[in-house]
C-alpha atoms as a PDB file:
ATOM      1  CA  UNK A   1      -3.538   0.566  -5.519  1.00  0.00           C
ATOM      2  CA  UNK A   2      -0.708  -1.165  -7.462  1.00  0.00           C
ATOM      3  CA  UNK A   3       1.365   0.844  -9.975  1.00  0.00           C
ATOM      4  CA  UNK A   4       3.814  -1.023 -11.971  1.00  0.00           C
ATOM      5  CA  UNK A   5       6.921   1.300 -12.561  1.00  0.00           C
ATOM      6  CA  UNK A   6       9.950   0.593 -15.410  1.00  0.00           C
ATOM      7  CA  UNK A   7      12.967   0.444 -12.870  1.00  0.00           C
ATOM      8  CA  UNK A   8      15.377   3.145 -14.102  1.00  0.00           C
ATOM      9  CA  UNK A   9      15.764   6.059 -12.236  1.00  0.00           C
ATOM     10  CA  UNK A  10      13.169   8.593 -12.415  1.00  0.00           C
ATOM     11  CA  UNK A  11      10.032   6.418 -12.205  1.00  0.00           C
ATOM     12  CA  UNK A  12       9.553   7.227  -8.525  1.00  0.00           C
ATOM     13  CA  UNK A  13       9.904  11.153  -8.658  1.00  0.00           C
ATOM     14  CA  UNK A  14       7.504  10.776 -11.897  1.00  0.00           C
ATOM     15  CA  UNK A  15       5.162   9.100  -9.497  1.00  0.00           C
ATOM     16  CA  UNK A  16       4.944  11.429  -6.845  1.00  0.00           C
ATOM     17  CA  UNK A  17       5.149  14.351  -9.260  1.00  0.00           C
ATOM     18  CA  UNK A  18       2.377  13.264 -11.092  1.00  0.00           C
ATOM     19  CA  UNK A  19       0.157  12.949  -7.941  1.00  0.00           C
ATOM     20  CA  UNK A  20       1.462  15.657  -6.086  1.00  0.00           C
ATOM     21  CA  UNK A  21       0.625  18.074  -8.879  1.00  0.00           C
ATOM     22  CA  UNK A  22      -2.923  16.699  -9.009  1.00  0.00           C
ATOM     23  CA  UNK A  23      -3.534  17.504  -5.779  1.00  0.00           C
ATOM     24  CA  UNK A  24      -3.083  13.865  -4.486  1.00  0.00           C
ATOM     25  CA  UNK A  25      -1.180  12.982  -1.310  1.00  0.00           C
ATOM     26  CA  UNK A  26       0.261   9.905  -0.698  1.00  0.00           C
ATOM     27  CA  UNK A  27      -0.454   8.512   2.659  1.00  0.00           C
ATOM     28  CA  UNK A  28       1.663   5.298   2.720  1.00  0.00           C
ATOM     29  CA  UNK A  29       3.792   3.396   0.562  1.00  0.00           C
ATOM     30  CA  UNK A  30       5.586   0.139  -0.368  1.00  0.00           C
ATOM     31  CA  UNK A  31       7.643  -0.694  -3.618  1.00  0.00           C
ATOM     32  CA  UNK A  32      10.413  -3.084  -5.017  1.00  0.00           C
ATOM     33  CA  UNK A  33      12.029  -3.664  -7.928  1.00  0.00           C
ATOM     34  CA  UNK A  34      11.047  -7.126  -9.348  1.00  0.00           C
ATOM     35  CA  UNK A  35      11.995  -8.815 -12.914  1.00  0.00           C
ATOM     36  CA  UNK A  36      13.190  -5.596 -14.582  1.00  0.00           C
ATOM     37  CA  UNK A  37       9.923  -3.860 -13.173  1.00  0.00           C
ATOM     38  CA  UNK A  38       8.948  -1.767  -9.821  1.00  0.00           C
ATOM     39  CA  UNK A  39       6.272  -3.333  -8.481  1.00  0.00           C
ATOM     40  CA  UNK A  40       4.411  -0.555  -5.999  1.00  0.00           C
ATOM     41  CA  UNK A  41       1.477  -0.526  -3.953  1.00  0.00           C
ATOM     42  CA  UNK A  42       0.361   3.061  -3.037  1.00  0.00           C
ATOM     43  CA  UNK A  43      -2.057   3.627  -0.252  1.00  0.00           C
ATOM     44  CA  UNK A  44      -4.455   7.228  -0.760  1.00  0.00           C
ATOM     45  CA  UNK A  45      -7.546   8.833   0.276  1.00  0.00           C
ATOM     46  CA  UNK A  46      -8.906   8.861  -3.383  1.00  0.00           C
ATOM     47  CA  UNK A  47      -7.735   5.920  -5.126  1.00  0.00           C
ATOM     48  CA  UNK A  48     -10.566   6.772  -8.341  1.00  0.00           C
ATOM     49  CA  UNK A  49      -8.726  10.295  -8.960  1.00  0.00           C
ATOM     50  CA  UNK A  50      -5.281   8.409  -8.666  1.00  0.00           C
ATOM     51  CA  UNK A  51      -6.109   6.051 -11.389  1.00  0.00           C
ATOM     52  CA  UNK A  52      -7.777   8.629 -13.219  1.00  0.00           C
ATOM     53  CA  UNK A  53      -4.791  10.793 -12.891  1.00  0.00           C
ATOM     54  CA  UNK A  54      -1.796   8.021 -12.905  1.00  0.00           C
ATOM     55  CA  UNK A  55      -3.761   6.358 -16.508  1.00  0.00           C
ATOM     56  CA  UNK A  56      -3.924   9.886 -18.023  1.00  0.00           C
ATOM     57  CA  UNK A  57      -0.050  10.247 -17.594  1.00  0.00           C
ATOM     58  CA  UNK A  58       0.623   7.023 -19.042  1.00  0.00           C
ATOM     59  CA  UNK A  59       1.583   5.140 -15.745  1.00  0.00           C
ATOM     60  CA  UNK A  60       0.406   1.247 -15.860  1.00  0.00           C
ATOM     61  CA  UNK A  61      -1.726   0.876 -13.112  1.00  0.00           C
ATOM     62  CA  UNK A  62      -3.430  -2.603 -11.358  1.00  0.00           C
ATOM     63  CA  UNK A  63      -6.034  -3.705  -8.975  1.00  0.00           C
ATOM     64  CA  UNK A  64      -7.159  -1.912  -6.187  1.00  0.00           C
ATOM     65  CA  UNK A  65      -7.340  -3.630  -3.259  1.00  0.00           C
ATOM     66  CA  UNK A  66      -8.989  -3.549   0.103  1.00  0.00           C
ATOM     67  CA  UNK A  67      -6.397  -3.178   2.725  1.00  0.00           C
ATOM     68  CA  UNK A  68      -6.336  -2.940   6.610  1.00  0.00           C
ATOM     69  CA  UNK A  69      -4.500   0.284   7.649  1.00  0.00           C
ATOM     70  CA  UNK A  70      -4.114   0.098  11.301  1.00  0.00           C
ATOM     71  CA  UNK A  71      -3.519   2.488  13.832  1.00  0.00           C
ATOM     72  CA  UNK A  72      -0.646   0.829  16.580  1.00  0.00           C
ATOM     73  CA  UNK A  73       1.773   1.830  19.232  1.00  0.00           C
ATOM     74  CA  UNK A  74       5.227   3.052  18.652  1.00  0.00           C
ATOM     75  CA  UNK A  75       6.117  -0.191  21.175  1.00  0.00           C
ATOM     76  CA  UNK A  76       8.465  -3.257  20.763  1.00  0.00           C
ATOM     77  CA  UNK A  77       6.400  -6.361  19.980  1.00  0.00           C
ATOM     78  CA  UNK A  78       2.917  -4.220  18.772  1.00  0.00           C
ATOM     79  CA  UNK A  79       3.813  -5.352  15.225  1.00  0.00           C
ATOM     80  CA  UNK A  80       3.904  -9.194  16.288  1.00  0.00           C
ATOM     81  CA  UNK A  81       1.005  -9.199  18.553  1.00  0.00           C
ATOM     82  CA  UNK A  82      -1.709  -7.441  16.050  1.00  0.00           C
ATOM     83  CA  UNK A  83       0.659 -10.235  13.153  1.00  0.00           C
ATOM     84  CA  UNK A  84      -0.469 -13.157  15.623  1.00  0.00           C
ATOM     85  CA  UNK A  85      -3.921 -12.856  16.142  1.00  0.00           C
ATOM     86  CA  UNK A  86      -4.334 -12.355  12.231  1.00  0.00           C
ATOM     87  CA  UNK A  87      -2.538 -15.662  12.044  1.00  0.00           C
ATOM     88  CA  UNK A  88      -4.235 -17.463  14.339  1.00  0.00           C
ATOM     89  CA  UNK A  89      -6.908 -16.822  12.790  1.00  0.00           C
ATOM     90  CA  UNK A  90      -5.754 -18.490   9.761  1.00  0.00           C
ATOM     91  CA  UNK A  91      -5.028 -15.565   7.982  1.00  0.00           C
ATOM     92  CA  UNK A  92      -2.485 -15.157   5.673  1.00  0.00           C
ATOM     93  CA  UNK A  93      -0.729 -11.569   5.278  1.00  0.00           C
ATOM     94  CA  UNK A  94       0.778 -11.032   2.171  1.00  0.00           C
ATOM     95  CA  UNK A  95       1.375  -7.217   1.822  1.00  0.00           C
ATOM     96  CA  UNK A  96       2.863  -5.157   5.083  1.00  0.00           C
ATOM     97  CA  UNK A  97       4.237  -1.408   4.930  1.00  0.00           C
ATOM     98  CA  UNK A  98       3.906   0.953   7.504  1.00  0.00           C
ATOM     99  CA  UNK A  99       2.064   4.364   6.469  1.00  0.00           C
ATOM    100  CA  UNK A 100       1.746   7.907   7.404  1.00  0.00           C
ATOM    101  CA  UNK A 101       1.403   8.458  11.471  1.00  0.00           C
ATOM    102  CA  UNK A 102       2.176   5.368  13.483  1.00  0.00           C
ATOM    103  CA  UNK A 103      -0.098   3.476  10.936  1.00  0.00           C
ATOM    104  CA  UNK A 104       0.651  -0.002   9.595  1.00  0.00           C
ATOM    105  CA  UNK A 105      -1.002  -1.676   5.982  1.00  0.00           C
ATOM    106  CA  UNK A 106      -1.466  -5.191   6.182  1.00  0.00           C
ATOM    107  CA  UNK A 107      -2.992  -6.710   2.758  1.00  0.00           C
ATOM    108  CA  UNK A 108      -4.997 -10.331   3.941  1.00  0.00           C
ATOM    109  CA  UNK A 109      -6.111 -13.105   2.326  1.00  0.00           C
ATOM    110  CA  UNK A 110      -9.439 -12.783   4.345  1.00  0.00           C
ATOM    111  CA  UNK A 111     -10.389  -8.935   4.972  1.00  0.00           C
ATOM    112  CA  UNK A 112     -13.521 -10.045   7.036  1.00  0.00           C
ATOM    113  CA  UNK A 113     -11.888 -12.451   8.849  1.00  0.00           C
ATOM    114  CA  UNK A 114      -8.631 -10.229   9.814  1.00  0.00           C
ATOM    115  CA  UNK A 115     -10.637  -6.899  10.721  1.00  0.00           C
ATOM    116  CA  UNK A 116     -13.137  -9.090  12.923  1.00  0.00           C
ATOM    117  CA  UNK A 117      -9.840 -10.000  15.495  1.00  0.00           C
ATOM    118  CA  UNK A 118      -7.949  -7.090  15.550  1.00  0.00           C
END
C-alpha cells in the first residue's frame, strides 16, 4: 500500500503509531522523501483495515498494489540471481525493499509473468 507522508519529522512515528494502536503490524517497509513529500510503500497482512484505519486518521493513502514478497537466502548473490531471471524474462522491477524474516518485495511490471520464473 502507498502512504504519502508530509516530510517533517513526526510523520513516520504517526504512521506506525497509528497502526500499531489498531492492532496492525507492519511486516515490511520502504520510504523516501521525494518533492517536499515521503513517498512510502507499506507491506501488511490486512491492507483493507490499514486503509480503513490510516483514512480515518487523516493519512493520504494510494493504490494498493500486488507485490511479490519472496522468501530467499541470507547468501551473497541470492538477490541478483532471483533479479536476473525476472529480467530475463523481460520484466521490469520497479519497487525492491526487503521485509520482515529473510523476505524480499519486489513490485513488477508483469506479476504473472515474474511469479511464473521464480
Amino acid at each position: 500500500m502507498k502512504v504519502v507522508l508530509a516530510d517533517r519529522p513526526g510523520t513516520f512515528a504517526d504512521l506506525g503509531e497509528t497502526l500499531g494502536s489498531a492492532g496492525i503490524n507492519i511486516d515490511g517497509i520502504s520510504g523516501m522523501a521525494y518533492e517536499g513529500k515521503g513517498i512510502i510503500h507499506v507491506l501488511l497482512e490486512d491492507a483493507t483495515s490499514a486503509r480503513k484505519v490510516l483514512e480515518k486518521a487523516g493519512f493520504e493513502v494510494g493504490e494498493d498494489r500486488q507485490v511479490l514478497v519472496l522468501d530467499v537466502s541470507d547468501r551473497p548473490g541470492e538477490l541478483g540471481g532471483i533479479c536476473r531471471r525476472i529480467a530475463d524474462a523481460g520484466v521490469n522491477i520497479d519497487l525492491i525493499y526487503a521485509a520482515t524474516g529473510t523476505r524480499i518485495v519486489l513490485g513488477v511490471d508483469d506479476f504473472e509473468k515474474a511469479r511464473s520464473v521464480i
